[in-house]
C-alpha atoms as a PDB file:
ATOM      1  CA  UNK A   1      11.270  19.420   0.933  1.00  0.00           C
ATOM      2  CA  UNK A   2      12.129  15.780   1.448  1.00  0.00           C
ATOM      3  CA  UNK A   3      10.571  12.725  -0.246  1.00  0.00           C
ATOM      4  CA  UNK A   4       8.720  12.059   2.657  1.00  0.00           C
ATOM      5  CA  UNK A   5       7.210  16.038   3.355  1.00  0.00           C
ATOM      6  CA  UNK A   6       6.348  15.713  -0.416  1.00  0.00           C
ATOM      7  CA  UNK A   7       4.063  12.724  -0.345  1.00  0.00           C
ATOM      8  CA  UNK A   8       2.481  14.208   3.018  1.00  0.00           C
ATOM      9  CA  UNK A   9       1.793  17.315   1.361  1.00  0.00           C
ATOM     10  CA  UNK A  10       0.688  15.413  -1.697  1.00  0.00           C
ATOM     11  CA  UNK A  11      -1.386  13.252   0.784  1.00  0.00           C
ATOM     12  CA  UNK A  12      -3.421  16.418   2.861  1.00  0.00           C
ATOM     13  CA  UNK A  13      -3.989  18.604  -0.651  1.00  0.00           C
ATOM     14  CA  UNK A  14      -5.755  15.140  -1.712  1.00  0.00           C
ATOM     15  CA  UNK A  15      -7.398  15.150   1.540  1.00  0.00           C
ATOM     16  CA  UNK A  16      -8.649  18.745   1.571  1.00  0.00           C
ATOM     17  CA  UNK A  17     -11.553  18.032  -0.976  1.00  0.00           C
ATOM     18  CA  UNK A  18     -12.976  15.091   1.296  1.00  0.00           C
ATOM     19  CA  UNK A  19     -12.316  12.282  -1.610  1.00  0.00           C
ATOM     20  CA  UNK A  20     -14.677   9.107  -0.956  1.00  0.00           C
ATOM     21  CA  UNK A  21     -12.179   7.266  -2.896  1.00  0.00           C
ATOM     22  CA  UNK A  22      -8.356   7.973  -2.567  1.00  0.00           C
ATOM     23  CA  UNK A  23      -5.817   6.364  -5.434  1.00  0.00           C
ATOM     24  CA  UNK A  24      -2.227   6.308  -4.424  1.00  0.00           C
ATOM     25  CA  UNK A  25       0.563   5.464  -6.423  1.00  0.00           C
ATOM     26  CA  UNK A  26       3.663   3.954  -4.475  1.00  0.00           C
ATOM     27  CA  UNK A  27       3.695   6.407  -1.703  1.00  0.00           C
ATOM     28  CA  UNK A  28       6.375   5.207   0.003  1.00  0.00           C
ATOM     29  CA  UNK A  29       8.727   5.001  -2.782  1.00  0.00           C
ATOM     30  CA  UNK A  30      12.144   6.416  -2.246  1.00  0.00           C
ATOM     31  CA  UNK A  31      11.696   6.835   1.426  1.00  0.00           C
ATOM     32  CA  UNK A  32      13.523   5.726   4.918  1.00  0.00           C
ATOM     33  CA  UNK A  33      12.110   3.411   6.471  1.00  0.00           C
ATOM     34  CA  UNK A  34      11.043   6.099   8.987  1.00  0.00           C
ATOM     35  CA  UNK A  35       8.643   8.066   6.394  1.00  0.00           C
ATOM     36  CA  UNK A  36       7.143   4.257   5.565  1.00  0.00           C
ATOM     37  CA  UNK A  37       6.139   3.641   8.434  1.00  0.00           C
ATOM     38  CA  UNK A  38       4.735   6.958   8.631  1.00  0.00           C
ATOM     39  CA  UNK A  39       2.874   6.770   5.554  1.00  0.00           C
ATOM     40  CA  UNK A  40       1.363   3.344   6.342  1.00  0.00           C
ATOM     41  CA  UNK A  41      -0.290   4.758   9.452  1.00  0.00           C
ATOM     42  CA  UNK A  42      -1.597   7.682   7.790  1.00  0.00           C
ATOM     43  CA  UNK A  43      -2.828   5.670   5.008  1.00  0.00           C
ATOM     44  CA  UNK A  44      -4.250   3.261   8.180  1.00  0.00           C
ATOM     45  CA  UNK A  45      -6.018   6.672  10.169  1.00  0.00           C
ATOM     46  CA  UNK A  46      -7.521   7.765   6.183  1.00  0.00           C
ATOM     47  CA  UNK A  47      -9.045   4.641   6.005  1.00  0.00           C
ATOM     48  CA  UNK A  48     -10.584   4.313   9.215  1.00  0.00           C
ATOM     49  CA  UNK A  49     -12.476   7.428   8.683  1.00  0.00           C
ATOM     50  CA  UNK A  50     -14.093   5.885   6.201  1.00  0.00           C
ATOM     51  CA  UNK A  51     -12.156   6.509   2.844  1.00  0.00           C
ATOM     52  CA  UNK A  52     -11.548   3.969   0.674  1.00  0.00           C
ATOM     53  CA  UNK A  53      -8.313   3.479  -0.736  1.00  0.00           C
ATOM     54  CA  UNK A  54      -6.660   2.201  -4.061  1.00  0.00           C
ATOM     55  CA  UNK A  55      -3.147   1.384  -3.112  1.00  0.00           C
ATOM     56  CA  UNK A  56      -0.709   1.035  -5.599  1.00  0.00           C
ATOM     57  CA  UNK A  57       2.557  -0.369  -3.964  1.00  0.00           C
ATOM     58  CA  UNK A  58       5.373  -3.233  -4.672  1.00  0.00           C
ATOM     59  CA  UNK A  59       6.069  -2.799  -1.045  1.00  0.00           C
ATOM     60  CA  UNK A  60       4.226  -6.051  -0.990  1.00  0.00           C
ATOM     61  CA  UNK A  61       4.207  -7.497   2.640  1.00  0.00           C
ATOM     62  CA  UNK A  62       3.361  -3.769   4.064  1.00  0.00           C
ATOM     63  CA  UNK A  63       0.324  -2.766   1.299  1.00  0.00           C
ATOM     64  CA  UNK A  64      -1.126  -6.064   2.369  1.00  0.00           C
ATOM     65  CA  UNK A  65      -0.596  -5.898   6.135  1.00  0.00           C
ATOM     66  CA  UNK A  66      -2.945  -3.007   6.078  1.00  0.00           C
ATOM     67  CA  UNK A  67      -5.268  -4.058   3.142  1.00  0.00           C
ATOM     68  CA  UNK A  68      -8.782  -5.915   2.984  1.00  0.00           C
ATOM     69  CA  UNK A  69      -8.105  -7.277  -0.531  1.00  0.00           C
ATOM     70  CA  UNK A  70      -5.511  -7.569  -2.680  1.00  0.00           C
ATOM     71  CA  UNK A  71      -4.313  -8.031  -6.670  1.00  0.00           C
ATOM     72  CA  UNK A  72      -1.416  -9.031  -8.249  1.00  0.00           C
ATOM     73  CA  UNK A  73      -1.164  -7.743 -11.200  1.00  0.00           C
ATOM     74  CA  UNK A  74       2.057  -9.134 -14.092  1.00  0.00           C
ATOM     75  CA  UNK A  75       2.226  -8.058 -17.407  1.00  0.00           C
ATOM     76  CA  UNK A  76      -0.996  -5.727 -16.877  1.00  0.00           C
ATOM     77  CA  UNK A  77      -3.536  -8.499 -15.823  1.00  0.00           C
ATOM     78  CA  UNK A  78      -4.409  -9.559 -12.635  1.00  0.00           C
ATOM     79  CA  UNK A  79      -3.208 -13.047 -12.003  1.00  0.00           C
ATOM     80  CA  UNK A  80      -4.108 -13.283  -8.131  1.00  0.00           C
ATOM     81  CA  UNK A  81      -6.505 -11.729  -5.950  1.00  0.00           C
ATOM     82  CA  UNK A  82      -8.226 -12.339  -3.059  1.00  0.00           C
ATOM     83  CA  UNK A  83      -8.722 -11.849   1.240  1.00  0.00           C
ATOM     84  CA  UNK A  84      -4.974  -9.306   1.452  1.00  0.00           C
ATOM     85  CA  UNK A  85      -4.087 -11.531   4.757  1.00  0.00           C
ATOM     86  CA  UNK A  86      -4.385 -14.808   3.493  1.00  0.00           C
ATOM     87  CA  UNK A  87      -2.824 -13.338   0.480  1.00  0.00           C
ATOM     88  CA  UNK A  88       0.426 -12.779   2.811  1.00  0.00           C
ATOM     89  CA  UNK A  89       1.215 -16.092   3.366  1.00  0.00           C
ATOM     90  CA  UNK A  90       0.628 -17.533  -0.368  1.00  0.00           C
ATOM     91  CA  UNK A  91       3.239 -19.767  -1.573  1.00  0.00           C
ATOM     92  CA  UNK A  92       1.973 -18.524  -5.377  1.00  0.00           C
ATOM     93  CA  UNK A  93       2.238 -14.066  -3.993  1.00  0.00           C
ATOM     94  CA  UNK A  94       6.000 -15.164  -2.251  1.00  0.00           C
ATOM     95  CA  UNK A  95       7.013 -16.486  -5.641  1.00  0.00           C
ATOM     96  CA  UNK A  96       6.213 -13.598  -7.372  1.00  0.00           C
ATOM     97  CA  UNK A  97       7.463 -11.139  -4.820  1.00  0.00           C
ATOM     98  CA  UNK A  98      10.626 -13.103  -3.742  1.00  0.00           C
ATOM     99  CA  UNK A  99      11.248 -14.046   0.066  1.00  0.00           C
ATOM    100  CA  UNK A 100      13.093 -10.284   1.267  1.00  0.00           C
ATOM    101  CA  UNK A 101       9.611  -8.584  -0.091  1.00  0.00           C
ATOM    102  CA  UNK A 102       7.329 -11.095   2.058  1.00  0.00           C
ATOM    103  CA  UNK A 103       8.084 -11.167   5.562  1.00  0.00           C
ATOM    104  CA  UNK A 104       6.962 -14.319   7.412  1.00  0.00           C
ATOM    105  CA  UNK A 105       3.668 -14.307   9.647  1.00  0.00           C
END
């Protein structure tokens, strides 16, 4: 199985107990660009059903295109949080992310 048919089967055998809360570690790690996209929306259509969803990603501009809050964690701490769209555009998130992870709004 590829990368990608291993984090969608990792994603529906999470699924199949009906999990309130769903924690995913870098799901899109090691994947085209194709199987990103694809996990984003799936990770989009869990959440609208009402799931709630710890996301775990250094794909920084897409985890916080689709998330309501965000936290960036260095060294183990949190050093930033807040609203995951205004969080986007920080000059403080860019810096620690670098320009190519952050794409501009």
């Amino acid at each position: 199985m590829s990368g990608g048919e291993q984090q969608m089967l990792a994603m529906g055998r999470a699924l199949m107990s009906r999990p309130k809360v769903l924690l995913m570690d870098e799901p899109s790690m090691g994947l085209s660009p194709i199987m990103v996209d694809k996990i984003f929306e799936v990770v989009r259509d869990v959440h609208a059903q009402g799931v709630t969803i710890l996301l775990v990603e250094q794909n920084a501009s897409r985890a916080l295109e689709i998330a309501d809050r965000g936290y960036v964690m260095e060294s183990g701490l949190i050093s930033m949080s807040g609203d995951a769209k205004v969080m986007l555009d920080d000059p403080k998130v860019r810096a620690a992310y670098g320009r190519v992870a952050l794409r501009a709004q």
